[in-house]
Every structure is written in C-alpha cells, then in structure tokens.
C-alpha atoms as a PDB file:
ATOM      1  CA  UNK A   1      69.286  32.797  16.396  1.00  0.00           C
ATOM      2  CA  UNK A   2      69.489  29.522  17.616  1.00  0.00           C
ATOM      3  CA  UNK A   3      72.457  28.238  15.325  1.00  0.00           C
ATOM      4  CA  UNK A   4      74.293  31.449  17.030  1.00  0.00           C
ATOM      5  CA  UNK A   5      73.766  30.326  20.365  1.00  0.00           C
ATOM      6  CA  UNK A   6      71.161  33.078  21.566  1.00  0.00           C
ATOM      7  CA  UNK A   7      68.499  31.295  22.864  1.00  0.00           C
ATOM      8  CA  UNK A   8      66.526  33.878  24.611  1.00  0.00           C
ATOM      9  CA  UNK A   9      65.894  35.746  21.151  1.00  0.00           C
ATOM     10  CA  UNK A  10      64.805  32.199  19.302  1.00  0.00           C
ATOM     11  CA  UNK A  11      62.159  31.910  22.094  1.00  0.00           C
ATOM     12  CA  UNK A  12      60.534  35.312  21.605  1.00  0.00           C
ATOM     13  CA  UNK A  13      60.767  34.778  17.846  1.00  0.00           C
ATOM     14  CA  UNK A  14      59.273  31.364  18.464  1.00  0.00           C
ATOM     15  CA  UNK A  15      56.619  33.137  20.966  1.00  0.00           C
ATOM     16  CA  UNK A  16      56.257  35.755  18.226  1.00  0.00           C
ATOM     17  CA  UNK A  17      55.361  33.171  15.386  1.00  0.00           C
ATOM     18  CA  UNK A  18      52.974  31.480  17.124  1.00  0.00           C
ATOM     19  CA  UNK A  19      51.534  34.730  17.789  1.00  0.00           C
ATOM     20  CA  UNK A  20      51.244  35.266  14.139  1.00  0.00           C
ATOM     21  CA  UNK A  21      50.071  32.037  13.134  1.00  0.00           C
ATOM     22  CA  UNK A  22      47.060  32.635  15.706  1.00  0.00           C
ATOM     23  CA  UNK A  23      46.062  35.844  14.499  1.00  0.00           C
ATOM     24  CA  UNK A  24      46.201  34.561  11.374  1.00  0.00           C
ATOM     25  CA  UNK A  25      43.889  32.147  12.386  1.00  0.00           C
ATOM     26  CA  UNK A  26      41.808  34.687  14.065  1.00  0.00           C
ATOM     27  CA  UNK A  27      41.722  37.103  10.926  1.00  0.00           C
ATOM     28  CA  UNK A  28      40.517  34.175   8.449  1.00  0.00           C
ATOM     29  CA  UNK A  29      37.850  33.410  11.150  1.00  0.00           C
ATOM     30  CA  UNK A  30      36.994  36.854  11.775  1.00  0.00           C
ATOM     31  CA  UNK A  31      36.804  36.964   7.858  1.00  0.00           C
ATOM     32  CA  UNK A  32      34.381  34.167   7.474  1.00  0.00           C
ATOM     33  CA  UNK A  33      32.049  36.048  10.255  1.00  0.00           C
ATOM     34  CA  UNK A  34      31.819  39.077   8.285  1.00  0.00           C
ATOM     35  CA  UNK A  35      30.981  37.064   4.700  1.00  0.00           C
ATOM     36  CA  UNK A  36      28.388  35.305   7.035  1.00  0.00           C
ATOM     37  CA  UNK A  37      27.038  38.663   8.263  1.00  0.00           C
ATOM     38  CA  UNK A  38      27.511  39.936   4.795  1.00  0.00           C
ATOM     39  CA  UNK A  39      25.228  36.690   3.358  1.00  0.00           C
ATOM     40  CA  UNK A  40      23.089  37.497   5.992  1.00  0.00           C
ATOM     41  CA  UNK A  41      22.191  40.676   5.474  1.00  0.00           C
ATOM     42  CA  UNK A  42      21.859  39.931   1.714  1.00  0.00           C
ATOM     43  CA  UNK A  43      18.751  37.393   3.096  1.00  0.00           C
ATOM     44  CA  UNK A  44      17.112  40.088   5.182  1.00  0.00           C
ATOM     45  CA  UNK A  45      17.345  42.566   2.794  1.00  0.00           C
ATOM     46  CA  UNK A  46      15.486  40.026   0.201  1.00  0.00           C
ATOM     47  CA  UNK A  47      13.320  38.841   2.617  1.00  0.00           C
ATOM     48  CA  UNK A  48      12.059  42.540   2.854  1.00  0.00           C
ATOM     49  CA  UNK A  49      11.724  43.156   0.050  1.00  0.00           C
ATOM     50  CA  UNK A  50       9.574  39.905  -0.760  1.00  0.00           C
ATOM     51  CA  UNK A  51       7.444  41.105   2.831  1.00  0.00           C
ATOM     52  CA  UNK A  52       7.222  44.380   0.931  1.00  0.00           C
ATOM     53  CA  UNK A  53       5.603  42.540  -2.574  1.00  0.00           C
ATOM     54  CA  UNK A  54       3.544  40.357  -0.792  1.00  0.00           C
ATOM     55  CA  UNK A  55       1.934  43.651   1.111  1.00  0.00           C
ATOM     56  CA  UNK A  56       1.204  44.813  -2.261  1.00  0.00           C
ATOM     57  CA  UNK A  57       0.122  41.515  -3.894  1.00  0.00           C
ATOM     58  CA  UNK A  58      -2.405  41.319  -0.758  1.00  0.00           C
ATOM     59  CA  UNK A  59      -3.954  45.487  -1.055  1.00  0.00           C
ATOM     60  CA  UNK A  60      -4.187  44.605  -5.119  1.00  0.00           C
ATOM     61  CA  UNK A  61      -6.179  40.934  -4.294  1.00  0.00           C
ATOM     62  CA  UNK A  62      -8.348  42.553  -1.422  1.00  0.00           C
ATOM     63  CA  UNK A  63      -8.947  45.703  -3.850  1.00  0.00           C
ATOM     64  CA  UNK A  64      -9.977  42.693  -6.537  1.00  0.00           C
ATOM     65  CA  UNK A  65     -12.386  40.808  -3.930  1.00  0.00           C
ATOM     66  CA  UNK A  66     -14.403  44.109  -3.451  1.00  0.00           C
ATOM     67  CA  UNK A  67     -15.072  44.618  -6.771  1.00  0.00           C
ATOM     68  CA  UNK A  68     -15.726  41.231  -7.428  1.00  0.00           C
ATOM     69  CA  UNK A  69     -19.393  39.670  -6.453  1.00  0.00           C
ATOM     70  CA  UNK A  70     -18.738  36.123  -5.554  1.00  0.00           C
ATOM     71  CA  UNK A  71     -22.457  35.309  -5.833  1.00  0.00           C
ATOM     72  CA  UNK A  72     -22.658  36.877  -9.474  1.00  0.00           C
ATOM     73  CA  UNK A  73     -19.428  34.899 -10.181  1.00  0.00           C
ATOM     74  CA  UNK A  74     -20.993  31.676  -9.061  1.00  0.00           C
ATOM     75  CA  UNK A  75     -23.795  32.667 -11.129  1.00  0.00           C
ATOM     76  CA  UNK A  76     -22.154  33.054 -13.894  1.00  0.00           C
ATOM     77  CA  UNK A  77     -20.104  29.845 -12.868  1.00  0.00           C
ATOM     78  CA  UNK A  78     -23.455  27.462 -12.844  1.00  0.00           C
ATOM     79  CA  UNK A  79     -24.598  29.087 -15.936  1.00  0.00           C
ATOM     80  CA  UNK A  80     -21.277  28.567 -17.771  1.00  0.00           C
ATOM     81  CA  UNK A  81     -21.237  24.783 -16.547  1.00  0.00           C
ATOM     82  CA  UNK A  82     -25.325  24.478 -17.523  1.00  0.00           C
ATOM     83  CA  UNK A  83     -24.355  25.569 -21.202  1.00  0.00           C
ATOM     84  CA  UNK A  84     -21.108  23.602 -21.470  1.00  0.00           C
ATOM     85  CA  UNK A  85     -23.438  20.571 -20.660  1.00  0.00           C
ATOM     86  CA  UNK A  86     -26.091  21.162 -23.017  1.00  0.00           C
ATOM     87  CA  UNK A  87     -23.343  21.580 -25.587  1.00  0.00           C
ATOM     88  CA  UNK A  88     -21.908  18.215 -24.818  1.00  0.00           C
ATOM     89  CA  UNK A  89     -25.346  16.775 -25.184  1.00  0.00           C
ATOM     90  CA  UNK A  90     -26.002  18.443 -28.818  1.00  0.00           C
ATOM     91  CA  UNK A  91     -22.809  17.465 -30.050  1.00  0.00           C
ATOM     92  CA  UNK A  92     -23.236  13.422 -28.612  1.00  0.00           C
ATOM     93  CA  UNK A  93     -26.672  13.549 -30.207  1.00  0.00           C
ATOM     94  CA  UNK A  94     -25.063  15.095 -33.368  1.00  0.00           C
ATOM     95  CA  UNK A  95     -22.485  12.337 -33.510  1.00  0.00           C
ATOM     96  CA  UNK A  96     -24.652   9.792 -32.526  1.00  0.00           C
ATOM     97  CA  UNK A  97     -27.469  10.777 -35.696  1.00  0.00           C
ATOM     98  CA  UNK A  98     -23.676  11.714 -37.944  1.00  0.00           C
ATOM     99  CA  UNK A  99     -22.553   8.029 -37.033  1.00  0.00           C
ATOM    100  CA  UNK A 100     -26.530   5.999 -37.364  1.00  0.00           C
ATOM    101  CA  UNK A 101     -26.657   7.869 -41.249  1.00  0.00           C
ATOM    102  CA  UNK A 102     -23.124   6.659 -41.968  1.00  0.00           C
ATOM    103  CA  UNK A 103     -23.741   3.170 -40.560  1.00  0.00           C
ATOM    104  CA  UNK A 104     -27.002   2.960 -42.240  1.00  0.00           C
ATOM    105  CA  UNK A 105     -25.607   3.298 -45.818  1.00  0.00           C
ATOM    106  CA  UNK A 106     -22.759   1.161 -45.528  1.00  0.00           C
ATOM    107  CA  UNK A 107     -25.009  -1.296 -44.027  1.00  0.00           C
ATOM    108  CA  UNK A 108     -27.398  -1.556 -46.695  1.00  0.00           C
ATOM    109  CA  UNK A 109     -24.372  -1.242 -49.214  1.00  0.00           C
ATOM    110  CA  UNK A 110     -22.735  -4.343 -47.628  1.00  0.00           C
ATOM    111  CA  UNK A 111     -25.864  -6.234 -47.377  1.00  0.00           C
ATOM    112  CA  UNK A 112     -26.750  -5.860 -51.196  1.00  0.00           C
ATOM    113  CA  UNK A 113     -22.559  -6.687 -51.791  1.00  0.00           C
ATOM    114  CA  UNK A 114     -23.279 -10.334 -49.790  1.00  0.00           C
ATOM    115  CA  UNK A 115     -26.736 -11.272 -51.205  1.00  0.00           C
ATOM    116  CA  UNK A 116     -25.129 -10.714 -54.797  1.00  0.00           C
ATOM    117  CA  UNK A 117     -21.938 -12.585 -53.813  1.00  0.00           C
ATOM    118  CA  UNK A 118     -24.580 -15.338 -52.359  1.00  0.00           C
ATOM    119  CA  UNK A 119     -26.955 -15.616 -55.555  1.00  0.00           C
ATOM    120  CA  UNK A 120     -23.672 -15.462 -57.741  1.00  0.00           C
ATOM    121  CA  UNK A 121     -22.023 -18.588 -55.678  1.00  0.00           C
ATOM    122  CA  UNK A 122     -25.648 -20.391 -55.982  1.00  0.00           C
ATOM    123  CA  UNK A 123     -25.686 -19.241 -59.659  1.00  0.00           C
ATOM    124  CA  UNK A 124     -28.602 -17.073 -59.916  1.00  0.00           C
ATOM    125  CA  UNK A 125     -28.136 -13.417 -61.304  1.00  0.00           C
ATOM    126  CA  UNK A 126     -31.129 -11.532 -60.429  1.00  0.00           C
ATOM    127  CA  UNK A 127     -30.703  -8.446 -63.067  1.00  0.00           C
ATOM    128  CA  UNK A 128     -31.431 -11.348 -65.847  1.00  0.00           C
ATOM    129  CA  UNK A 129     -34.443 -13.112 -64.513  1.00  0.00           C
ATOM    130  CA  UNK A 130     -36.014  -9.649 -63.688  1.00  0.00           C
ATOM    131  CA  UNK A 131     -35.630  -8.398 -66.817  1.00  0.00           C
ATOM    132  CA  UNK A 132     -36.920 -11.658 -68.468  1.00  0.00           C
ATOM    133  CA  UNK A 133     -39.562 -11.340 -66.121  1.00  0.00           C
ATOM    134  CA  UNK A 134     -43.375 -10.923 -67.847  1.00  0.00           C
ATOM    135  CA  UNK A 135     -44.253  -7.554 -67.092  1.00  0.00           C
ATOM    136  CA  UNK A 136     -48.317  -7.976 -66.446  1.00  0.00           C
ATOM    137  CA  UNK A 137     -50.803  -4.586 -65.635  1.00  0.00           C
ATOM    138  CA  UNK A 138     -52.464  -4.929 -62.516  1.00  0.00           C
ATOM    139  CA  UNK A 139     -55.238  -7.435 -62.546  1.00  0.00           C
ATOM    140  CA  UNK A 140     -53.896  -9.653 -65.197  1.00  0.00           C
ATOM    141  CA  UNK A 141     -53.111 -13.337 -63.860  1.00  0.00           C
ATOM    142  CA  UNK A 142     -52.360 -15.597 -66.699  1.00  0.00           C
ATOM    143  CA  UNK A 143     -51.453 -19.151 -65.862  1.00  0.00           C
ATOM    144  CA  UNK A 144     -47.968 -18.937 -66.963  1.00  0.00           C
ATOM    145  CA  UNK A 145     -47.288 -16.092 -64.541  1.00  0.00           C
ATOM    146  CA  UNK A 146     -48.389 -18.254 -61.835  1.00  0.00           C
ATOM    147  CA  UNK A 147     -46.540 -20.710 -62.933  1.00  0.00           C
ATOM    148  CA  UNK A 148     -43.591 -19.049 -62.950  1.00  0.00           C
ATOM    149  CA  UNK A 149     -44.396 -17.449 -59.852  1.00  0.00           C
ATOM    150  CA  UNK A 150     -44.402 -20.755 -58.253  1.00  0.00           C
ATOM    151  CA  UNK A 151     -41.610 -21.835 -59.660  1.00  0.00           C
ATOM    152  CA  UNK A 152     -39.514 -18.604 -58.327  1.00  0.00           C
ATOM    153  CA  UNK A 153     -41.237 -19.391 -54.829  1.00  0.00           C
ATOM    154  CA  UNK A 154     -39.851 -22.907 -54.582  1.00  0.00           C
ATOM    155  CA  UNK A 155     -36.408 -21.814 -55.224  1.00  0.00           C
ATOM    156  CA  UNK A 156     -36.666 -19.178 -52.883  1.00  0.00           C
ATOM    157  CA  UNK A 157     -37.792 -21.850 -50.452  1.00  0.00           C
ATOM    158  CA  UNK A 158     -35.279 -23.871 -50.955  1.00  0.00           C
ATOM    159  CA  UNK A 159     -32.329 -21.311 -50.942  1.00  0.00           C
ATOM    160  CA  UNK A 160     -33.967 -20.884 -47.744  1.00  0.00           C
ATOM    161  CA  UNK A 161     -33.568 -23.889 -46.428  1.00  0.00           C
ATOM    162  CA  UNK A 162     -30.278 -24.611 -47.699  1.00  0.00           C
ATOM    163  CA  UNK A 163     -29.071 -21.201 -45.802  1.00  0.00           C
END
C-alpha cells in the first residue's frame, strides 16, 4: 500500500500487525500459564495422593503399635542381646582351646625338629646311643653303667655350656 501511494491503509495495516504480533505474544504467554497451571495441578493431585498413603501408612503403624507390647519387645530385645553374648563367649573360648591344641602340637613337633637338627650339627644321634644303651632291671647298678652314666652327664654338661 505504501509503494501505491495510500498511506492511510499502510498505517492501519502497520497498526494491525503490531496488533498481531502482540497477541501473539499474549497467546504464547497465556499458553505457558495454562502448562504452568496444568504442571501444577499435576503436583497437587500427587501431593494428595501421597497425603492420602501416608494417612494409611499412619492407621496401619498405629494399628501395629497396639498390638505390639514394647515392654515384651524390649524383653525379648535384652534376652536376644544376653544370648548373642554368651554365644560370642563360647565360640572365643572354643577358638581360643581350637587354637592352644593346634599350637601345642606344632610346638612340640618343632621343638623335637630343632633339638635333632642341634644334636645332628654337634654330631650326636640319639636313636643310636639309646639303643646301644645297657638296658639294666631296676635295682641293678653295675660300675660300667655309672660310668657311662657319667660320661653321658658330662657331655650333656658341656653341650650345655657351649649353648
């Protein structure tokens, strides 16, 4: 309109645009309102609902309280922690006599290992001089027993010393 000279019909076209572009405007605004009322809604709907559950969870835990005895249930509580000690107590003493039996035998096993690995290194062997040993009754005392008991008494004396 304004290339043809009418001026008065490009302003109310111009008025009417602007118009248009503003209720544009208005409409996506207007749009976002109702999506936020929408939203909103949603939230008080759910919120309800939850108010609704949590009525129910609370009837269902108060129905549970009155049939409950608290002062059986700590009762039973003191009991249950009075046996669960005593249990931990047998089964520390268990271990403890478990672990002395095992200890014992490899202790005695180890000790016999290191007094033959000590006689061998000094050169005695024990199995041989036992069984050479004189094997006397009780009473008898000949003078080449004692003799050879003395003899087995200075060497333990002086593995002794030399230890």
């Amino acid at each position: 309109m304004a290339k043809q000279g009418n001026d008065d019909a490009a302003r109310v076209l111009a008025k009417q645009l602007v118009r248009i572009r503003a209720a544009k405007t208005k409409s996506v605004a207007t749009s976002a309102r109702v999506s936020s009322i929408g939203a909103q809604t949603t939230a008080m709907h759910s919120q309800m609902k939850m108010a609704g559950a949590m009525a129910g969870a609370s009837k269902v835990m108060s129905s549970m309280n009155k049939q409950i005895d608290v002062a059986q249930m700590q009762a039973m509580m003191q009991d249950f922690e009075k046996q669960s000690m005593t249990m931990d107590m047998k089964e520390d003493m268990m271990n403890d006599t478990i672990d002395s039996v095992m200890d014992g035998d490899a202790d005695e096993e180890e000790s016999v290992n290191i007094m033959n690995q000590v006689l061998d290194e000094i050169g005695i062997d024990i199995s041989t001089k036992l069984s050479s040993a004189p094997r006397h009754a009780v009473g008898e005392a000949s003078s080449s027993s004692s003799a050879d008991m003395s003899s087995l008494e200075a060497r333990m004396a002086s593995l002794r010393q030399s230890s």
